[in-house]
C-alpha atoms as a PDB file:
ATOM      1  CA  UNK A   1     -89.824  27.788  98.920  1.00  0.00           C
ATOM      2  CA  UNK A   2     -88.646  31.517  98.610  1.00  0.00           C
ATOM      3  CA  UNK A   3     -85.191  30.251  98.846  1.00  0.00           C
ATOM      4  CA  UNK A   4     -85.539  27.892  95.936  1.00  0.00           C
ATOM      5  CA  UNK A   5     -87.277  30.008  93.610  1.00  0.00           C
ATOM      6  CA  UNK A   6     -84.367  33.132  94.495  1.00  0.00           C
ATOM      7  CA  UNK A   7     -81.579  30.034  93.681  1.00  0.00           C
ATOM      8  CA  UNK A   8     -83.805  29.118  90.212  1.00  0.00           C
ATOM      9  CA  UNK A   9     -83.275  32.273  88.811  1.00  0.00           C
ATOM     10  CA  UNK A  10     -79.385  32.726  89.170  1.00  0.00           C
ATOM     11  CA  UNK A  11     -78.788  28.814  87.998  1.00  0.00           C
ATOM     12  CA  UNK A  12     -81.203  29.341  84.919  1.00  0.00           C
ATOM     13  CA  UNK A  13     -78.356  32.259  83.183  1.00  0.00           C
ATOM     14  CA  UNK A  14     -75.525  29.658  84.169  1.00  0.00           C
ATOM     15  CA  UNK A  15     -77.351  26.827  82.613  1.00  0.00           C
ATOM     16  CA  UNK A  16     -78.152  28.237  79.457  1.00  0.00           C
ATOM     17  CA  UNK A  17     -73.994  29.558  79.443  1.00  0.00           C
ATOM     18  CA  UNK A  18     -73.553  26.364  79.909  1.00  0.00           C
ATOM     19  CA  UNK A  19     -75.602  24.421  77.011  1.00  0.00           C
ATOM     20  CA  UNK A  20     -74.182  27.296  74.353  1.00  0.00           C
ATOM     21  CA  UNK A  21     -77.342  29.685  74.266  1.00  0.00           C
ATOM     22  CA  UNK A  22     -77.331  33.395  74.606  1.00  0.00           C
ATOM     23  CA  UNK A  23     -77.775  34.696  77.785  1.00  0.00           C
ATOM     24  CA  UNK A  24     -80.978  37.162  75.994  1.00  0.00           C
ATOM     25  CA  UNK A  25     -82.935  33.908  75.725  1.00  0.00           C
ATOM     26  CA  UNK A  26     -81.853  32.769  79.352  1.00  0.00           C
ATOM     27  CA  UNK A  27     -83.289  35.403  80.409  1.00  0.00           C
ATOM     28  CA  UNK A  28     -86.626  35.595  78.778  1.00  0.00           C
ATOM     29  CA  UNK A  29     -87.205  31.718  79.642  1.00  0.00           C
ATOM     30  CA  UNK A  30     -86.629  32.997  83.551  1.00  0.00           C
ATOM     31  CA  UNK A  31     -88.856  35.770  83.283  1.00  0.00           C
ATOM     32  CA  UNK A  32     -91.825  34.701  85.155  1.00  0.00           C
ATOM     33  CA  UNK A  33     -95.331  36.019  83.282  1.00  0.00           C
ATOM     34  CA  UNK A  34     -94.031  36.207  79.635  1.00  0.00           C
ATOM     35  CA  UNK A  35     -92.985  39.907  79.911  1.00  0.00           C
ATOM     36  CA  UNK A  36     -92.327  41.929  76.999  1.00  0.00           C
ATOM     37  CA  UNK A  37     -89.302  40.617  76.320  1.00  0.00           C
ATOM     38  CA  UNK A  38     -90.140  36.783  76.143  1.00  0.00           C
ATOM     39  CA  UNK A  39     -91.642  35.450  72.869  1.00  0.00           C
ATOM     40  CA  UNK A  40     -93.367  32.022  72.306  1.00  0.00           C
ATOM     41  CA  UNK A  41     -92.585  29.236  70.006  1.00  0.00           C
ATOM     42  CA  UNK A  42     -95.452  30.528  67.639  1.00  0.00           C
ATOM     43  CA  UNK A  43     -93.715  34.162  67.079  1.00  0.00           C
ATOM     44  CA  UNK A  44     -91.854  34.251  64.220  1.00  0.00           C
ATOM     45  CA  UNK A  45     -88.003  35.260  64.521  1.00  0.00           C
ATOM     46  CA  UNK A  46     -86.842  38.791  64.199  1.00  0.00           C
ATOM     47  CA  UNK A  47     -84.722  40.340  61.287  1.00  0.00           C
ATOM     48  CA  UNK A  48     -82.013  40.274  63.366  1.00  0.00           C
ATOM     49  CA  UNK A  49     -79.317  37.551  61.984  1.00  0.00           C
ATOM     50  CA  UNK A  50     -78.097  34.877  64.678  1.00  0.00           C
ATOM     51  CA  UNK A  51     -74.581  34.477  65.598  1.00  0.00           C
ATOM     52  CA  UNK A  52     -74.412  31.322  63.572  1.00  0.00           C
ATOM     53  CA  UNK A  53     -75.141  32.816  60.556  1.00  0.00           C
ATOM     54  CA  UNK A  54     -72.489  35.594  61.151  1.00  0.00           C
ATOM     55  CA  UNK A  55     -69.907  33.365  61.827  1.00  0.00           C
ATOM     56  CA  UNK A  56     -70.235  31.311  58.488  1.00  0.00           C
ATOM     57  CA  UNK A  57     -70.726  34.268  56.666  1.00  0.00           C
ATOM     58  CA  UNK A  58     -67.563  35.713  58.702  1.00  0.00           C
ATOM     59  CA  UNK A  59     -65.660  32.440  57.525  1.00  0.00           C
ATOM     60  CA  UNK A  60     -66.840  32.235  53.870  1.00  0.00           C
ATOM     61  CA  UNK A  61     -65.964  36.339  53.487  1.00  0.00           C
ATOM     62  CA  UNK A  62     -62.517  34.878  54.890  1.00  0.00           C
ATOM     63  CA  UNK A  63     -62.283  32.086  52.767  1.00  0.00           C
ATOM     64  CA  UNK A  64     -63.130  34.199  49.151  1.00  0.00           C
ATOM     65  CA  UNK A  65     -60.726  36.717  50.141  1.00  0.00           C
ATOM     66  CA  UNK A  66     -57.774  34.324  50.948  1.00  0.00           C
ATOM     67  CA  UNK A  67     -58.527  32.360  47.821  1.00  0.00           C
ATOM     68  CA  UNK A  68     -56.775  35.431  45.239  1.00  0.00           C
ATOM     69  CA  UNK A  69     -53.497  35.183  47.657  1.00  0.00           C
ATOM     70  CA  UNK A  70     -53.435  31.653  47.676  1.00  0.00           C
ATOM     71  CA  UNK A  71     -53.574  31.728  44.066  1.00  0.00           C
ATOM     72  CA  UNK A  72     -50.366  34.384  44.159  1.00  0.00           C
ATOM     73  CA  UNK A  73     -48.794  32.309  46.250  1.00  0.00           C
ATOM     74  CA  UNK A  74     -48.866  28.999  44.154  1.00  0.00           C
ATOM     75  CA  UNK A  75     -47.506  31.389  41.244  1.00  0.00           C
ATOM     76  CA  UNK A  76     -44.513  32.839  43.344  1.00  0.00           C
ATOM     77  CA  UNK A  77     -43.804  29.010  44.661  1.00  0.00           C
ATOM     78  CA  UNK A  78     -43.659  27.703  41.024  1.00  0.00           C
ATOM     79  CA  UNK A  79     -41.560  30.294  39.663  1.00  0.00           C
ATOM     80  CA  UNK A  80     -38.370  28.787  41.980  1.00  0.00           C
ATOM     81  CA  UNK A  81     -39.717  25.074  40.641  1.00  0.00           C
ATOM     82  CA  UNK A  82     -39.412  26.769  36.997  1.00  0.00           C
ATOM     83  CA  UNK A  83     -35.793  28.244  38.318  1.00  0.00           C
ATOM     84  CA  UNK A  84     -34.583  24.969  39.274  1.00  0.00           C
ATOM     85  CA  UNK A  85     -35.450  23.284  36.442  1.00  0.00           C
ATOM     86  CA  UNK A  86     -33.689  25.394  34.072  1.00  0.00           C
ATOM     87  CA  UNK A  87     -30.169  24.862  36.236  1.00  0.00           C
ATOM     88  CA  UNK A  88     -30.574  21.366  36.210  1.00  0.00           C
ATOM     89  CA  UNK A  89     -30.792  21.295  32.925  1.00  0.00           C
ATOM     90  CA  UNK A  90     -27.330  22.830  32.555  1.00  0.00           C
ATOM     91  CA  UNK A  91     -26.071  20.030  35.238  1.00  0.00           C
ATOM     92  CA  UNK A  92     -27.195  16.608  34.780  1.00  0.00           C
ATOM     93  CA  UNK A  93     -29.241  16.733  31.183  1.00  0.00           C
ATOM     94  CA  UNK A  94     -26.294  18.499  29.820  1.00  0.00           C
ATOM     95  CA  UNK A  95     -23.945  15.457  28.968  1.00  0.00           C
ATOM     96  CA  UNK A  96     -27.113  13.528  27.338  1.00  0.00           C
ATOM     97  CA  UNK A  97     -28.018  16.377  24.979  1.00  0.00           C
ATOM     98  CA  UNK A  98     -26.705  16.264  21.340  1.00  0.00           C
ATOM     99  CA  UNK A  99     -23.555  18.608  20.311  1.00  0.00           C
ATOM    100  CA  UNK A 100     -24.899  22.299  20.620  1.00  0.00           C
ATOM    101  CA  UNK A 101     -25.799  23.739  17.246  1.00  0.00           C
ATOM    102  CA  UNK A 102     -22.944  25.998  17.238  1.00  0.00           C
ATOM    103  CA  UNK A 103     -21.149  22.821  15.716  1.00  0.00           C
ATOM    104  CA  UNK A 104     -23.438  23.246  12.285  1.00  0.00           C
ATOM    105  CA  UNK A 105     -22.670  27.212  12.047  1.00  0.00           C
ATOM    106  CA  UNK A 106     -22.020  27.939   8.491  1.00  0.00           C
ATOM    107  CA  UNK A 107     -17.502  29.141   9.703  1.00  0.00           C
ATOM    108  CA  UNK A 108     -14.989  27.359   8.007  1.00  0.00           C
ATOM    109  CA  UNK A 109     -13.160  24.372  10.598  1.00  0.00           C
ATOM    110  CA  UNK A 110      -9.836  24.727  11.823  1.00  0.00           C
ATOM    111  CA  UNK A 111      -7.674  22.327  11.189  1.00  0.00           C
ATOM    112  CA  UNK A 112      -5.967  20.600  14.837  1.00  0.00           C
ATOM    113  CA  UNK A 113      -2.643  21.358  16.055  1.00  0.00           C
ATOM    114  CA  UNK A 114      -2.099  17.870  18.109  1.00  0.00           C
ATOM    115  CA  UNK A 115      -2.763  14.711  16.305  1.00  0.00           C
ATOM    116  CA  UNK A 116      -6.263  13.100  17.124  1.00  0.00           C
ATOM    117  CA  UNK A 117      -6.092   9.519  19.455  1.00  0.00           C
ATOM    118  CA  UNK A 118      -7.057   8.163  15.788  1.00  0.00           C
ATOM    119  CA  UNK A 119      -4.333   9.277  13.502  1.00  0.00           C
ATOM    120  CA  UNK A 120      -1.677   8.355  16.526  1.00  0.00           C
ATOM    121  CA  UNK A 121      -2.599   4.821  17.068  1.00  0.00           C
ATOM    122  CA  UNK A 122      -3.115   4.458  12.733  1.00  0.00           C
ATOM    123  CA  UNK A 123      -0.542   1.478  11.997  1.00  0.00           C
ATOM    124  CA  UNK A 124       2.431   2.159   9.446  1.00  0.00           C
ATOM    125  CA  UNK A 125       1.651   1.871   6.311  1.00  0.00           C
ATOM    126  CA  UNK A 126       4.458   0.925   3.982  1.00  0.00           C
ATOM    127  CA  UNK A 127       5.983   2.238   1.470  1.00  0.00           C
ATOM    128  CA  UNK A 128       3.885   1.426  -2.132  1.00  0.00           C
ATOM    129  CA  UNK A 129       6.452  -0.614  -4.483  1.00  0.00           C
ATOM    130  CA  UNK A 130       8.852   1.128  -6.926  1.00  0.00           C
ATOM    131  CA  UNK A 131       7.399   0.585 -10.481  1.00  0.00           C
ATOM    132  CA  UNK A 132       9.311  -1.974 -12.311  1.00  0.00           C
ATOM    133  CA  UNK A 133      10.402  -1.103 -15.461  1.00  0.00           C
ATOM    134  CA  UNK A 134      10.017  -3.169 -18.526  1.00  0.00           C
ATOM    135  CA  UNK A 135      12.493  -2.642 -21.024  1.00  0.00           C
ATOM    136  CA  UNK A 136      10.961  -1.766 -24.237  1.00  0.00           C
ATOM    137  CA  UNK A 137      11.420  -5.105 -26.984  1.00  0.00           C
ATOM    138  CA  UNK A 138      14.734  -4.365 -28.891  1.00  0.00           C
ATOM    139  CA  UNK A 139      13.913  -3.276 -32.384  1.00  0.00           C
ATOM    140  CA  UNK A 140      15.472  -5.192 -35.389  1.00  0.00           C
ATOM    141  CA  UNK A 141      18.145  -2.731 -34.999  1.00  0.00           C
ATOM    142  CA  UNK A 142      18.703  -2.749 -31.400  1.00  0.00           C
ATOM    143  CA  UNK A 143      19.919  -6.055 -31.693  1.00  0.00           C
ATOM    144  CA  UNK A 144      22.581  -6.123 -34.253  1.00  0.00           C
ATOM    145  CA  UNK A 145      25.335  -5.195 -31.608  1.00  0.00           C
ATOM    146  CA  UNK A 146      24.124  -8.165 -29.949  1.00  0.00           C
ATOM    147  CA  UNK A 147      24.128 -10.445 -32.330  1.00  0.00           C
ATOM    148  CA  UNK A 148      27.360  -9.021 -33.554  1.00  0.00           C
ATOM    149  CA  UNK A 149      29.056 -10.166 -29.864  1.00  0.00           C
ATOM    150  CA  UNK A 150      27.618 -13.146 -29.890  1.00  0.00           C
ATOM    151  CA  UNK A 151      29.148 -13.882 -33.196  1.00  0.00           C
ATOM    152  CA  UNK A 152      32.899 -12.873 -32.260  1.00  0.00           C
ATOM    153  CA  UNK A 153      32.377 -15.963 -29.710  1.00  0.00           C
ATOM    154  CA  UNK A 154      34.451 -16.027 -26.402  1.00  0.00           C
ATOM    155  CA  UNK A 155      37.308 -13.527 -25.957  1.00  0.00           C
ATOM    156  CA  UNK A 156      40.228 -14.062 -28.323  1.00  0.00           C
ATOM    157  CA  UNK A 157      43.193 -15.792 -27.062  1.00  0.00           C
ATOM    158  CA  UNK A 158      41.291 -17.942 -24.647  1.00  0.00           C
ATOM    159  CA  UNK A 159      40.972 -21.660 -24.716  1.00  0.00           C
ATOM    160  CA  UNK A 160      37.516 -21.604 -25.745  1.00  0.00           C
ATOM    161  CA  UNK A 161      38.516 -19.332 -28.608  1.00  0.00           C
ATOM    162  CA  UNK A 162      40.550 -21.949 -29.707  1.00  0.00           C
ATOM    163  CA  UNK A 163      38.892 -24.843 -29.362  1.00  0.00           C
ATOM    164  CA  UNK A 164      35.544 -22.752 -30.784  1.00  0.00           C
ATOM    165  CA  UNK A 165      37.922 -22.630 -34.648  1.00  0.00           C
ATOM    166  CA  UNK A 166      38.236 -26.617 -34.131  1.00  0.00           C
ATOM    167  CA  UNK A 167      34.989 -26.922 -33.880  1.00  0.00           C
ATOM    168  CA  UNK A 168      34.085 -24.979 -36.423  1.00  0.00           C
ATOM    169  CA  UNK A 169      35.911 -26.964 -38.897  1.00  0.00           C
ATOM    170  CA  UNK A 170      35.284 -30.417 -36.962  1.00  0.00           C
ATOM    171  CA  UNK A 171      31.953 -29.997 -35.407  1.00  0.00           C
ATOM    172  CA  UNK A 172      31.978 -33.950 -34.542  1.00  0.00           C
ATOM    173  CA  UNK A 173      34.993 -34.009 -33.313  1.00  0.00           C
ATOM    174  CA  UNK A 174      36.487 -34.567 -29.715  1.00  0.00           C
ATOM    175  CA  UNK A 175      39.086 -31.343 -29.044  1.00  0.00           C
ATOM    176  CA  UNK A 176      41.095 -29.883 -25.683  1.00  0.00           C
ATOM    177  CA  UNK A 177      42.395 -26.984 -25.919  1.00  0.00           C
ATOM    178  CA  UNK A 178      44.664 -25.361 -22.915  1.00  0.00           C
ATOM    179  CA  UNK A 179      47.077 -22.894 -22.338  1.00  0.00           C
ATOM    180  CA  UNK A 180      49.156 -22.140 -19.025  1.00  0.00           C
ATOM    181  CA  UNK A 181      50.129 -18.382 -16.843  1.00  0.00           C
ATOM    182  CA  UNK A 182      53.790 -18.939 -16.157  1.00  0.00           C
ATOM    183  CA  UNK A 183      54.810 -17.337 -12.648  1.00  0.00           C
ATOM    184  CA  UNK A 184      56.537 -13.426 -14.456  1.00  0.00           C
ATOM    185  CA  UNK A 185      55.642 -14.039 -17.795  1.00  0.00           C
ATOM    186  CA  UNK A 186      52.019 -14.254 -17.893  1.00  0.00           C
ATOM    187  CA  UNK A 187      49.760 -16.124 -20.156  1.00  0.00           C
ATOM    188  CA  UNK A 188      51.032 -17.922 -22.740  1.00  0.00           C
ATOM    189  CA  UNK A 189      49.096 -18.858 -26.729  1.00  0.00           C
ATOM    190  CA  UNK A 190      46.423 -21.517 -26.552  1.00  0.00           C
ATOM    191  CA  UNK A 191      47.562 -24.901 -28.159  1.00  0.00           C
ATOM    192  CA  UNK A 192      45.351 -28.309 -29.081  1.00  0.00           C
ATOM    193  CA  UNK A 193      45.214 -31.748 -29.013  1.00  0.00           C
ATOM    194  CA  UNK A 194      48.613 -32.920 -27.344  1.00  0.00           C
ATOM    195  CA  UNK A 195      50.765 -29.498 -28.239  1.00  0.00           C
ATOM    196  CA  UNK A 196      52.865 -28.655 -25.217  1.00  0.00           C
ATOM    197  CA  UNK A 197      51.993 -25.622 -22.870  1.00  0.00           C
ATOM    198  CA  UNK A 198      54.609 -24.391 -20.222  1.00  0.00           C
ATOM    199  CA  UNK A 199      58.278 -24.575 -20.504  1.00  0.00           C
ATOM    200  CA  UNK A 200      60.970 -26.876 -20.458  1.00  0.00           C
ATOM    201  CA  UNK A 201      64.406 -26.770 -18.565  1.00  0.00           C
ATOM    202  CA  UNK A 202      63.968 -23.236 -17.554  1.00  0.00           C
ATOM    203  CA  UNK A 203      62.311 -23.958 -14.257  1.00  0.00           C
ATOM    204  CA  UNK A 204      59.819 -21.733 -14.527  1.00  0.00           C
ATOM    205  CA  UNK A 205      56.498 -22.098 -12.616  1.00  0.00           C
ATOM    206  CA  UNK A 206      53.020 -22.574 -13.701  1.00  0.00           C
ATOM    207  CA  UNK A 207      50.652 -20.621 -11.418  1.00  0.00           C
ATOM    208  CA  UNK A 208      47.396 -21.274 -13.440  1.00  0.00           C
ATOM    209  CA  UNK A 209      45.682 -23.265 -16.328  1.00  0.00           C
ATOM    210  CA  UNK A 210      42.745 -22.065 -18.929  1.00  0.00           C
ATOM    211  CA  UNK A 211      41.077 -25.530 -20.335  1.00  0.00           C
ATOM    212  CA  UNK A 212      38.365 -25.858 -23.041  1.00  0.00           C
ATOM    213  CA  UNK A 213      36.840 -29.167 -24.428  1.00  0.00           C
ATOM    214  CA  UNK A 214      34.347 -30.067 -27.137  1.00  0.00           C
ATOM    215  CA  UNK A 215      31.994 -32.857 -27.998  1.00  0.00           C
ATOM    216  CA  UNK A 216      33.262 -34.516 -24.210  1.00  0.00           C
ATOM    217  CA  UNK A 217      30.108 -33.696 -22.253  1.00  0.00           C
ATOM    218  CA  UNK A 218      31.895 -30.859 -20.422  1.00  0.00           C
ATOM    219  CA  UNK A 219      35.423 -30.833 -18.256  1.00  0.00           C
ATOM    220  CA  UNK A 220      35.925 -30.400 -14.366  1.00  0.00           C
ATOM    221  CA  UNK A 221      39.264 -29.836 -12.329  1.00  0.00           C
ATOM    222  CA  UNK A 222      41.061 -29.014  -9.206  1.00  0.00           C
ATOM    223  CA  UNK A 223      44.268 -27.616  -8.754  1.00  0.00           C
ATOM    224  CA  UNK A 224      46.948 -29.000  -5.608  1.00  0.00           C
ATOM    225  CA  UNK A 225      48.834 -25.689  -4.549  1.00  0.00           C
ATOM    226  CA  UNK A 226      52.188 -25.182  -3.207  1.00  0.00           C
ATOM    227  CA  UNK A 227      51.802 -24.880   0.772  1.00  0.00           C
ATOM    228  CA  UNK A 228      54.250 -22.467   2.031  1.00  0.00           C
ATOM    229  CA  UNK A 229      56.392 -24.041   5.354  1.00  0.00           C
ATOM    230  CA  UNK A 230      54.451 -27.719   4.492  1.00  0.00           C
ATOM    231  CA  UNK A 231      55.909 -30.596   3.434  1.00  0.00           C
ATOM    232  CA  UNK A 232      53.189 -31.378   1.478  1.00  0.00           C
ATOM    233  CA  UNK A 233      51.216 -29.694  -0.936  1.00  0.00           C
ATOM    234  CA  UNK A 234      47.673 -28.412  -0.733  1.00  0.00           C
ATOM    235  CA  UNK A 235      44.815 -29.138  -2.868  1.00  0.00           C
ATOM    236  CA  UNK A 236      42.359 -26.342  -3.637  1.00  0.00           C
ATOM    237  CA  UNK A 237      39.079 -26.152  -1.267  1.00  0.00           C
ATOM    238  CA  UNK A 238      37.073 -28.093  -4.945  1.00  0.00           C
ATOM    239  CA  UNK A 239      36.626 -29.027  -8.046  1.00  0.00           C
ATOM    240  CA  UNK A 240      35.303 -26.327 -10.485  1.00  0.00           C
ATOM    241  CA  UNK A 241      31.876 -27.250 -11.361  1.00  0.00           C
ATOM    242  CA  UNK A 242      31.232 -28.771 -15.107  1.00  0.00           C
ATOM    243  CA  UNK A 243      31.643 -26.546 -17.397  1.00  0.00           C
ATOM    244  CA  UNK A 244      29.996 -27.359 -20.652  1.00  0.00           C
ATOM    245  CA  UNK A 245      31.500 -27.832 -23.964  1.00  0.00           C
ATOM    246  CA  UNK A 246      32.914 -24.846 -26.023  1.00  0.00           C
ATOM    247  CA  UNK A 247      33.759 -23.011 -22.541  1.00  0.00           C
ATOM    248  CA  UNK A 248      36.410 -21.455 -20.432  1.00  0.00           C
ATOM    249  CA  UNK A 249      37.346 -23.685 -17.297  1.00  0.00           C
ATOM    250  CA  UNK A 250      40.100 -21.830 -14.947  1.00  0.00           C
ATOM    251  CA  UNK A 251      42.049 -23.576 -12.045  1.00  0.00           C
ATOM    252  CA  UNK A 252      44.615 -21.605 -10.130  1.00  0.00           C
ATOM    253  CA  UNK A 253      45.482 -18.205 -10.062  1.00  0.00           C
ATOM    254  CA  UNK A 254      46.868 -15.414 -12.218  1.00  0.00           C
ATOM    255  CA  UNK A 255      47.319 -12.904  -9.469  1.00  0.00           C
ATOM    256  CA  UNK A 256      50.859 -11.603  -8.486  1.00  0.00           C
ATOM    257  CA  UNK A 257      51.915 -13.926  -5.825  1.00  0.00           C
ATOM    258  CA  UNK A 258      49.710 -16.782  -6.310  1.00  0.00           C
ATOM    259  CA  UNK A 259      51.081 -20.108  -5.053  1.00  0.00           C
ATOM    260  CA  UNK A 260      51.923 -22.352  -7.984  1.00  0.00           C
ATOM    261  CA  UNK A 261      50.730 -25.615  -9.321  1.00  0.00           C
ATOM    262  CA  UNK A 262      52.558 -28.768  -8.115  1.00  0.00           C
ATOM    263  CA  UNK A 263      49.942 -30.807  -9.940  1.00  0.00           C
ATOM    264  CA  UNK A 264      45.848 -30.784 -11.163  1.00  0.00           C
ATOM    265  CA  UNK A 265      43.485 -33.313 -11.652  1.00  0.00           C
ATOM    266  CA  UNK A 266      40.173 -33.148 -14.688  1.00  0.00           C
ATOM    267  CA  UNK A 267      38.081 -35.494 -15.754  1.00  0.00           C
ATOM    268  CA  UNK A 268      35.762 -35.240 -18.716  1.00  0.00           C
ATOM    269  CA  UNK A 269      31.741 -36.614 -19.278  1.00  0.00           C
ATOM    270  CA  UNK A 270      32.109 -39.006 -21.887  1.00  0.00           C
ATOM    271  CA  UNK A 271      35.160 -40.668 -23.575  1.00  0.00           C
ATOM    272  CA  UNK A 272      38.821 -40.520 -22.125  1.00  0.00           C
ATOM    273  CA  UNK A 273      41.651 -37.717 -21.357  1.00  0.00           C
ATOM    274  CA  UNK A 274      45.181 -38.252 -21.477  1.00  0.00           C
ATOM    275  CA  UNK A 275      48.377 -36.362 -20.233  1.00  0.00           C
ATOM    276  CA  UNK A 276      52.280 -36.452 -20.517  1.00  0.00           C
ATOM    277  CA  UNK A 277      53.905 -34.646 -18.476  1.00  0.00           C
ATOM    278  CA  UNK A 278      57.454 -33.043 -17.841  1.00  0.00           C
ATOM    279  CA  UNK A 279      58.515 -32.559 -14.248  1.00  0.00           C
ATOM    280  CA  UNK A 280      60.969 -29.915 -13.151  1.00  0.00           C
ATOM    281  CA  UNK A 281      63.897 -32.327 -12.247  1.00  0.00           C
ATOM    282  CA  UNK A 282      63.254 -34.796 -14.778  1.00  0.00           C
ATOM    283  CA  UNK A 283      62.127 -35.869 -18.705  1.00  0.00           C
ATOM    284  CA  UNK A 284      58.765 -36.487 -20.133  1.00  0.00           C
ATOM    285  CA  UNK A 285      56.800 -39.260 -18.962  1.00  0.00           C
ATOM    286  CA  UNK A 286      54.678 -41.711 -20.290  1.00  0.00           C
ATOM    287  CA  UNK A 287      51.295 -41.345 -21.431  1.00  0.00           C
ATOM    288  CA  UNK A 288      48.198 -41.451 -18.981  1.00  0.00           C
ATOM    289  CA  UNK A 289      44.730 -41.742 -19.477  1.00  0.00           C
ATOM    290  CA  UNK A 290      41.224 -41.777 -17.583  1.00  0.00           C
ATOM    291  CA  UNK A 291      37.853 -42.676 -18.730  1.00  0.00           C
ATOM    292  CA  UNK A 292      35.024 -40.039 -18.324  1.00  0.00           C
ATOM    293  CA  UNK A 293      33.258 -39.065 -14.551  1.00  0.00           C
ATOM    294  CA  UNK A 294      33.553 -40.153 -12.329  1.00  0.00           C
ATOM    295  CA  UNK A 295      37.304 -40.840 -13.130  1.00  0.00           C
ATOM    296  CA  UNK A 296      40.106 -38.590 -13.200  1.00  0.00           C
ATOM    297  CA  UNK A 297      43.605 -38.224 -14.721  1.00  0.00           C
ATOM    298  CA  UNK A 298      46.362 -36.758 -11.899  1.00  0.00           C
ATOM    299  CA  UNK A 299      49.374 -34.668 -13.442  1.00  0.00           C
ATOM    300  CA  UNK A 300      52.090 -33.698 -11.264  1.00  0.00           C
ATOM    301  CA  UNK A 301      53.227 -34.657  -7.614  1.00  0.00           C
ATOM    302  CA  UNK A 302      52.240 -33.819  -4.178  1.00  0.00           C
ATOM    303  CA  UNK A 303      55.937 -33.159  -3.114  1.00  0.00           C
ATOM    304  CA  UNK A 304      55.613 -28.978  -1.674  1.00  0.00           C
ATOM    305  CA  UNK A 305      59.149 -28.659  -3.385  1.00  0.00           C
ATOM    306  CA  UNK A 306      58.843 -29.806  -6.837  1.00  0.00           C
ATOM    307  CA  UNK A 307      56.449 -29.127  -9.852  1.00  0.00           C
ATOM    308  CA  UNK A 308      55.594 -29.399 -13.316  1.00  0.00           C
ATOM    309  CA  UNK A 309      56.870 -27.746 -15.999  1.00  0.00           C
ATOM    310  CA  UNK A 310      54.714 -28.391 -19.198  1.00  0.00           C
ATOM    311  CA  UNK A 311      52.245 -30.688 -19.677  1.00  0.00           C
ATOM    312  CA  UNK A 312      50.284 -32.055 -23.218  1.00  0.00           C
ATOM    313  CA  UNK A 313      46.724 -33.173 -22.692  1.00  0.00           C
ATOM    314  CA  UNK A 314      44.302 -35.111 -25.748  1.00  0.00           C
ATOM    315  CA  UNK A 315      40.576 -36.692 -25.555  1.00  0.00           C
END
């Protein structure tokens, strides 16, 4: 028994070690006979605090002092946040924002050296139309000079001119007027109505022949030209187109050199024409005649080496 109750009171301060409690009330529980030190369920607690309370009071003093630098610290950790923001606004937000409102300053704009993508790719326009200028109308003045050419009538000396005095004096009458260029003497008078134009037995060459007819419908004719080194002669590419009444018809050529006439052939719109003709080896021959279009009278030959010499023509 001695041996137990000496091992009881070592265990009892390990026990209580053990389960948490303080080794003060270890002790007073082992105490045998309630000494001074030992207290009883019914005592009340002294004023001095337990170790639990100390510790939470040790851990709340902790926690409200840590609180103010917690605080700082969440200030400090959003400045950076507030940093970051501000360059990524010059980054990425940048090319969404409007124009900066620098463009709207009050300074005049300068005009661009280089032409903008617009202006380059602008299509041509072209040129605006010249104004056309209307004459003013001619005052009764004005047109005297006109009316004073129109009066003189076609130039003087000209089949027309001659045939226009005919018809003056015999407005319903059919006329022909002619007249023939003979190869270095030029153009010879205008004659009517079955007068001879050209020469006789001086072998001289007509080259070209000035017609005019009146109250026929209008005349047409061709001329057949000499063909130099051809046996044959050559007529011209065609007929002249109609030429009304009153007017200047031309076949062959006045120019120095011009190939001369070894025949023609004309035809008027309504009635007849007749010829007689003198050849250069020969006499007159007999009378011919054709009725209007699409008919024709032929004066001349086709022989390259011969021609006409004068020729007299009526309708």
């Amino acid at each position: 028994m001695g041996a137990a109750s000496a091992a009881e009171p070592s265990s009892a301060p390990a026990a209580a070690a053990a389960s948490g409690g303080s080794p003060e009330a270890a002790t007073a529980v082992a105490s045998p006979g309630g000494g001074a030190g030992t207290h009883t369920d019914e005592e009340p607690p002294g004023n001095r605090p337990k170790k639990p309370m100390l510790a939470a009071a040790a851990i709340v003093g902790a926690v409200l002092i840590s609180v103010p630098f917690l605080v700082a610290g969440q200030d400090d950790d959003r400045k950076p946040e507030k940093d970051q923001t501000q360059n990524a606004a010059g980054t990425v937000l940048d090319a969404q924002r409007p124009p900066a409102p620098e463009t709207y300053t009050s300074e005049s704009p300068k005009p661009s050296v280089k032409p903008s993508k617009k202006e380059t790719v602008k299509p041509s326009v072209p040129p605006a139309p010249k104004p056309v200028v209307v004459p003013p109308s001619p005052s009764p003045s004005a047109s005297k000079p006109a009316e004073k050419k129109a009066a003189t009538g076609p130039p003087r000396g000209t089949a027309a001119a001659a045939v226009a005095g005919l018809a003056k004096s015999d407005p319903q009458g059919r006329h022909i007027c002619y007249r023939a260029f003979i190869s270095g003497q030029g153009w010879q008078s205008a004659v009517c109505d079955g007068t001879m134009t050209g020469t006789a037995g001086q072998g001289k060459k007509i080259t070209a022949l000035n017609i005019a007819v009146w109250n026929v419908e209008g005349s047409s004719a061709n001329a057949l030209l000499h063909e130099g080194g051809s046996s044959s002669a050559k007529w011209a590419p065609s007929w002249t187109a109609v030429v009304g009444d009153g007017k200047n018809n031309y076949i062959g050529s006045s120019k120095p050199g011009a190939p001369f006439l070894t025949g023609f052939a004309m035809n008027v719109g309504k009635g007849s024409v007749c010829h007689t003709a003198k050849m250069q080896n020969g006499g007159w021959g007999q009378q011919f005649c054709k009725n209007g279009r699409p008919e024709y009278m032929f004066v001349g030959t086709t022989d390259n080496n011969n021609w006409f010499e004068a020729v007299k023509l009526t309708v």
